[in-house]
PDB file of N, CA and C in Angstrom:
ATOM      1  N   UNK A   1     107.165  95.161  97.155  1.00  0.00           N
ATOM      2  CA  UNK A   1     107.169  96.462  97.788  1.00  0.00           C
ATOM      3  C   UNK A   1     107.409  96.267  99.283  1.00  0.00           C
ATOM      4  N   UNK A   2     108.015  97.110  99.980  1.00  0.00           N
ATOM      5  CA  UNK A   2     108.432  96.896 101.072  1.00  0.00           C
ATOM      6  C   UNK A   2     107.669  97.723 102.195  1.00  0.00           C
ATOM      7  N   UNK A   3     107.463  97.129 103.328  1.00  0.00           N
ATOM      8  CA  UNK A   3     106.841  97.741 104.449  1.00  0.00           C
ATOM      9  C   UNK A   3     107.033  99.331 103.889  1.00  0.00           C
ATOM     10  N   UNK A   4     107.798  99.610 104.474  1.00  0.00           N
ATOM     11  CA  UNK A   4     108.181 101.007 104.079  1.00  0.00           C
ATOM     12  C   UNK A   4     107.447 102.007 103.000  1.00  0.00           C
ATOM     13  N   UNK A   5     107.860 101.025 101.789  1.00  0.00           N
ATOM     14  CA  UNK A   5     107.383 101.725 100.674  1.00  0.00           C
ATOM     15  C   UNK A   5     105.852 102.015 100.853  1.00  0.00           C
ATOM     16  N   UNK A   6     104.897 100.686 101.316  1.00  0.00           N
ATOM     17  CA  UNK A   6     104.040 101.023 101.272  1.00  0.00           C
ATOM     18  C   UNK A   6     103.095 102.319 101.963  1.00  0.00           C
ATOM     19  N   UNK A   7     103.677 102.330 103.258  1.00  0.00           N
ATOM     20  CA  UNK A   7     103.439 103.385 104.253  1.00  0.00           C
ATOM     21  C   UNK A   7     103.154 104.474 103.469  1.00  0.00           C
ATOM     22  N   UNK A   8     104.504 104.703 102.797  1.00  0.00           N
ATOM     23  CA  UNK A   8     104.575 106.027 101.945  1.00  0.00           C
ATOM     24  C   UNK A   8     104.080 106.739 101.191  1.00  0.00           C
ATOM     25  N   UNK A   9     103.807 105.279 100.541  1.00  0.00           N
ATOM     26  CA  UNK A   9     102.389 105.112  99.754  1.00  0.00           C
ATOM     27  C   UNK A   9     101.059 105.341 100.054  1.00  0.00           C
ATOM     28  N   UNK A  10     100.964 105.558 101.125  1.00  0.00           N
ATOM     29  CA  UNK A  10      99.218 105.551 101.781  1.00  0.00           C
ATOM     30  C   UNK A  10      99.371 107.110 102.054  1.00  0.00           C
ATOM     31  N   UNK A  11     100.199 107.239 102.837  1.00  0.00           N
ATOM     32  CA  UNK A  11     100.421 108.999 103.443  1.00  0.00           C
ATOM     33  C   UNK A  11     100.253 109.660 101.930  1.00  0.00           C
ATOM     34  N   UNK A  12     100.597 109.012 101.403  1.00  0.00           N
ATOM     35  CA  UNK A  12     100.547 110.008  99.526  1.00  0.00           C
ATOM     36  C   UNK A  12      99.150 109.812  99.368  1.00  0.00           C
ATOM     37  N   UNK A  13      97.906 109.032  99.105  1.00  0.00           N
ATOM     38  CA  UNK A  13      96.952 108.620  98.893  1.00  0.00           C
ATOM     39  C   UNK A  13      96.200 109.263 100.099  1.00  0.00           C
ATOM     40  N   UNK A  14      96.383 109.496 101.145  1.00  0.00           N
ATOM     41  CA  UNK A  14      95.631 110.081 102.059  1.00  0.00           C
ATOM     42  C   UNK A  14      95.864 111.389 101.664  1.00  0.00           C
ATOM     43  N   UNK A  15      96.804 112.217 101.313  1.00  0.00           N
ATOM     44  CA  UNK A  15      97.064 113.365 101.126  1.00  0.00           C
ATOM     45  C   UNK A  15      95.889 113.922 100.188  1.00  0.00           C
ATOM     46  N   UNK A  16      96.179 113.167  98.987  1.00  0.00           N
ATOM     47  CA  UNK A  16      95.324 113.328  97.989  1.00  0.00           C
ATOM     48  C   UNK A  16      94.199 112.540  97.774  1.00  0.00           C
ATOM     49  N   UNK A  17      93.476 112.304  99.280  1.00  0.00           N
ATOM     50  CA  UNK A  17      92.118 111.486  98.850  1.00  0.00           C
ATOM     51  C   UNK A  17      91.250 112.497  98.512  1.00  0.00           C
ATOM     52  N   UNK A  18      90.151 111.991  97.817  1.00  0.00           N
ATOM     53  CA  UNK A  18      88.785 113.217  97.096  1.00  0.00           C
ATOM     54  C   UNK A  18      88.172 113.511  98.241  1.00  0.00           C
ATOM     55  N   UNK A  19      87.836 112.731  99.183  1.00  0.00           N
ATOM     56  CA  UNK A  19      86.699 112.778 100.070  1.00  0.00           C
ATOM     57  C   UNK A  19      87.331 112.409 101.620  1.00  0.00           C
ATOM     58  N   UNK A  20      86.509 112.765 102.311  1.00  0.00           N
ATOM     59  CA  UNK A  20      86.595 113.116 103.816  1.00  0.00           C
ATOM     60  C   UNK A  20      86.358 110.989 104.151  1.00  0.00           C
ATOM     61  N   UNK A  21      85.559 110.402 104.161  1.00  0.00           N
ATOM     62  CA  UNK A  21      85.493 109.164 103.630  1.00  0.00           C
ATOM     63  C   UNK A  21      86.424 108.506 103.211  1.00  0.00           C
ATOM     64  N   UNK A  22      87.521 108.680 102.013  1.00  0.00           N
ATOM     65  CA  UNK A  22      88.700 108.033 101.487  1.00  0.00           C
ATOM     66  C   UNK A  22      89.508 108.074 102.164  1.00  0.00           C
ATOM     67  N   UNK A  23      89.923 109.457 102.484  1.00  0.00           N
ATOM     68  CA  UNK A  23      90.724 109.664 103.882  1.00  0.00           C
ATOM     69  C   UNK A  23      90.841 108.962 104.433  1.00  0.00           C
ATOM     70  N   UNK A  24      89.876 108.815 105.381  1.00  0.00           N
ATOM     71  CA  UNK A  24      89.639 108.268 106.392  1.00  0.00           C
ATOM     72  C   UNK A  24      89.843 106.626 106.460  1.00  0.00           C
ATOM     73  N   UNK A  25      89.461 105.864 104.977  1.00  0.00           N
ATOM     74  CA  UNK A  25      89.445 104.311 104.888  1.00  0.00           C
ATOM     75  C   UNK A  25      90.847 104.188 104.717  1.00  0.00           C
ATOM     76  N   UNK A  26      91.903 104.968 104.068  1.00  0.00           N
ATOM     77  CA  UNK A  26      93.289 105.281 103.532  1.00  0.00           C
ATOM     78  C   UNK A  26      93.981 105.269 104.959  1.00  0.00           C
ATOM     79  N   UNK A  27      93.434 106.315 105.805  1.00  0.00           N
ATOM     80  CA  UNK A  27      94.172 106.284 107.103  1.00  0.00           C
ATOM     81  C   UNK A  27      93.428 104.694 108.182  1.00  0.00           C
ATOM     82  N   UNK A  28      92.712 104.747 107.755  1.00  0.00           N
ATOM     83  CA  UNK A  28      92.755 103.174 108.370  1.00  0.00           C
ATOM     84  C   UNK A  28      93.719 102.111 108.149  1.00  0.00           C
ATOM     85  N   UNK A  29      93.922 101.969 106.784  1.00  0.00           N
ATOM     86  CA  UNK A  29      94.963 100.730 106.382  1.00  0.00           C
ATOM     87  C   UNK A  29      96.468 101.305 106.431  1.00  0.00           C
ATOM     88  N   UNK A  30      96.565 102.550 106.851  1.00  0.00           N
ATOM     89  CA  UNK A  30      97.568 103.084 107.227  1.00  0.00           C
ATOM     90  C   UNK A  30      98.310 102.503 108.977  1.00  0.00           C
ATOM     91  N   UNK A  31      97.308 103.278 109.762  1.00  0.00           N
ATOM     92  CA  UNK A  31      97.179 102.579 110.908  1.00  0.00           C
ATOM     93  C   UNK A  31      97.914 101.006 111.170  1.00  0.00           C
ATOM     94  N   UNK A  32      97.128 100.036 109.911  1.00  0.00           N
ATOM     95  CA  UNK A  32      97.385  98.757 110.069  1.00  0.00           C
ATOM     96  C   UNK A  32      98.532  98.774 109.596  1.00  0.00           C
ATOM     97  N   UNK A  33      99.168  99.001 108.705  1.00  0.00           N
ATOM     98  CA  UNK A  33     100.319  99.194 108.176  1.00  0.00           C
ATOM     99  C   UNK A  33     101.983  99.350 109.025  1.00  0.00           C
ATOM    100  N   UNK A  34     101.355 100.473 109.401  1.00  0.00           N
ATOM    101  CA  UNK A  34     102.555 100.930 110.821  1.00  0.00           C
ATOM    102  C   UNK A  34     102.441  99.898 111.935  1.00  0.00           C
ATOM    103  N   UNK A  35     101.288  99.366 112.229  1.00  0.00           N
ATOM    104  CA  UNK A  35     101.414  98.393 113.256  1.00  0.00           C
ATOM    105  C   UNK A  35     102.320  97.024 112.569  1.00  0.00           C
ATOM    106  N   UNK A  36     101.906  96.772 111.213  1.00  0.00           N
ATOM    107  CA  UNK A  36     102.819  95.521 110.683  1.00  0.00           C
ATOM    108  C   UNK A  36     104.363  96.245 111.212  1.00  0.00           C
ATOM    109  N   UNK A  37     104.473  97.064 110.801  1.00  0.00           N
ATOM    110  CA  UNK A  37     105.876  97.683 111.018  1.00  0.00           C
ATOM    111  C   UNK A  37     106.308  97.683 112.589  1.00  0.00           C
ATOM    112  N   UNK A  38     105.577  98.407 113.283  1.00  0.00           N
ATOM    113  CA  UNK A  38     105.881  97.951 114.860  1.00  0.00           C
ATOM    114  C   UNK A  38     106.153  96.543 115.125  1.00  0.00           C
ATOM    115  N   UNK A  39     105.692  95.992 114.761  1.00  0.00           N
ATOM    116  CA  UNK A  39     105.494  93.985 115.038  1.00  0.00           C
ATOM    117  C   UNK A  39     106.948  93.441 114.383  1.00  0.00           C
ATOM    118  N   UNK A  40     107.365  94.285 113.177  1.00  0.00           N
ATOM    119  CA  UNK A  40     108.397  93.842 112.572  1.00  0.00           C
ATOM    120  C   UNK A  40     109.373  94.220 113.179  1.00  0.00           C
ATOM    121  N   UNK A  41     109.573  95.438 113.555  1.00  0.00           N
ATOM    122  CA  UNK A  41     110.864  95.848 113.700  1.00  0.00           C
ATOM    123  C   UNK A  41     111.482  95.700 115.404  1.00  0.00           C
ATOM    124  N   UNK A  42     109.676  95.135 115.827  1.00  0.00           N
ATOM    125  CA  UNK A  42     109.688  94.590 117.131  1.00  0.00           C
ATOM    126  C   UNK A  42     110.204  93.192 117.505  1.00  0.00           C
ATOM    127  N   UNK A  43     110.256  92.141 116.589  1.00  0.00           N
ATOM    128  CA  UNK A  43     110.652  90.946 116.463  1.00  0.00           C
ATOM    129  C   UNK A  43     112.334  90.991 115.659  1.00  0.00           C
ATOM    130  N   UNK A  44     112.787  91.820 115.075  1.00  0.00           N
ATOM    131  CA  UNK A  44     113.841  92.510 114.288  1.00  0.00           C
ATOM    132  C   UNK A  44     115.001  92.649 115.888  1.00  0.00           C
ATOM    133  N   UNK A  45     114.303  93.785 116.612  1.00  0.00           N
ATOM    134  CA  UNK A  45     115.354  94.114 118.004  1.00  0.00           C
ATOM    135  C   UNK A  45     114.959  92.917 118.826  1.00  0.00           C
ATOM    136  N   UNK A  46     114.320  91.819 119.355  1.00  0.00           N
ATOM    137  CA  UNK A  46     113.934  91.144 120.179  1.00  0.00           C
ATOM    138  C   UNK A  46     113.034  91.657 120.785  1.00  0.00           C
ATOM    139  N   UNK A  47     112.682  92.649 121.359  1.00  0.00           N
ATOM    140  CA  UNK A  47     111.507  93.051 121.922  1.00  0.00           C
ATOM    141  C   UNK A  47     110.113  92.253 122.302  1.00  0.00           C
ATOM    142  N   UNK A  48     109.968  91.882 121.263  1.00  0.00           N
ATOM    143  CA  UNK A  48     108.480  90.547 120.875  1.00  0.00           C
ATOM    144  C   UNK A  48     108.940  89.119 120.046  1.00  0.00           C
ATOM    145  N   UNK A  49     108.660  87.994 121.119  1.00  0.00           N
ATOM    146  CA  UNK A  49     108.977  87.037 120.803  1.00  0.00           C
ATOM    147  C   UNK A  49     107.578  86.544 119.486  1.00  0.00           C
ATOM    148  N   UNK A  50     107.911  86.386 118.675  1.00  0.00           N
ATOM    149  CA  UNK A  50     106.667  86.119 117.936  1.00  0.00           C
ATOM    150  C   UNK A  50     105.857  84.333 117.902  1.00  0.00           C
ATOM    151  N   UNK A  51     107.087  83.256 118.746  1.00  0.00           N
ATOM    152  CA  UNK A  51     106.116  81.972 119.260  1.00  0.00           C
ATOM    153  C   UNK A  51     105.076  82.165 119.798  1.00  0.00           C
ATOM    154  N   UNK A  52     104.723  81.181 119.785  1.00  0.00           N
ATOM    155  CA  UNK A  52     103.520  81.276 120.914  1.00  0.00           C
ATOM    156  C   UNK A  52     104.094  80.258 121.972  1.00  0.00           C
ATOM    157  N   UNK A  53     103.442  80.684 123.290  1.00  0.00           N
ATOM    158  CA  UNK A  53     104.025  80.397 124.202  1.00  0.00           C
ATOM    159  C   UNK A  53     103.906  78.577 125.016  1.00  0.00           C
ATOM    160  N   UNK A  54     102.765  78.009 123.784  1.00  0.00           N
ATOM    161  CA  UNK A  54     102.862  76.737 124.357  1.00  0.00           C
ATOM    162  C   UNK A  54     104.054  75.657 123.083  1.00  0.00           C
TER     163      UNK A  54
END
């Protein structure tokens, strides 16, 4: 499954969480999610060198 897909996947699962609680743990790993994606598509354009610098 691909970055992407998964995202999509959570926004669907947050939509339809039961509880104010699920939500909320759903939009957490969401959060993390989009940041994998920032990091990716950040190392993708050059933007972020992902070495480390020693």
């Amino acid at each position: 499954m691909s970055i992407e897909d998964h995202i999509e996947e959570l926004r669907a699962e947050a939509r339809n969480a039961a509880t104010i609680k699920e939500r909320r743990q759903i939009e957490a790993e969401l959060d993390l999610a989009r940041a994998e994606l920032a990091i990716i598509e950040a190392e993708r354009d050059g933007t972020l060198d992902a070495e480390p610098p020693f």
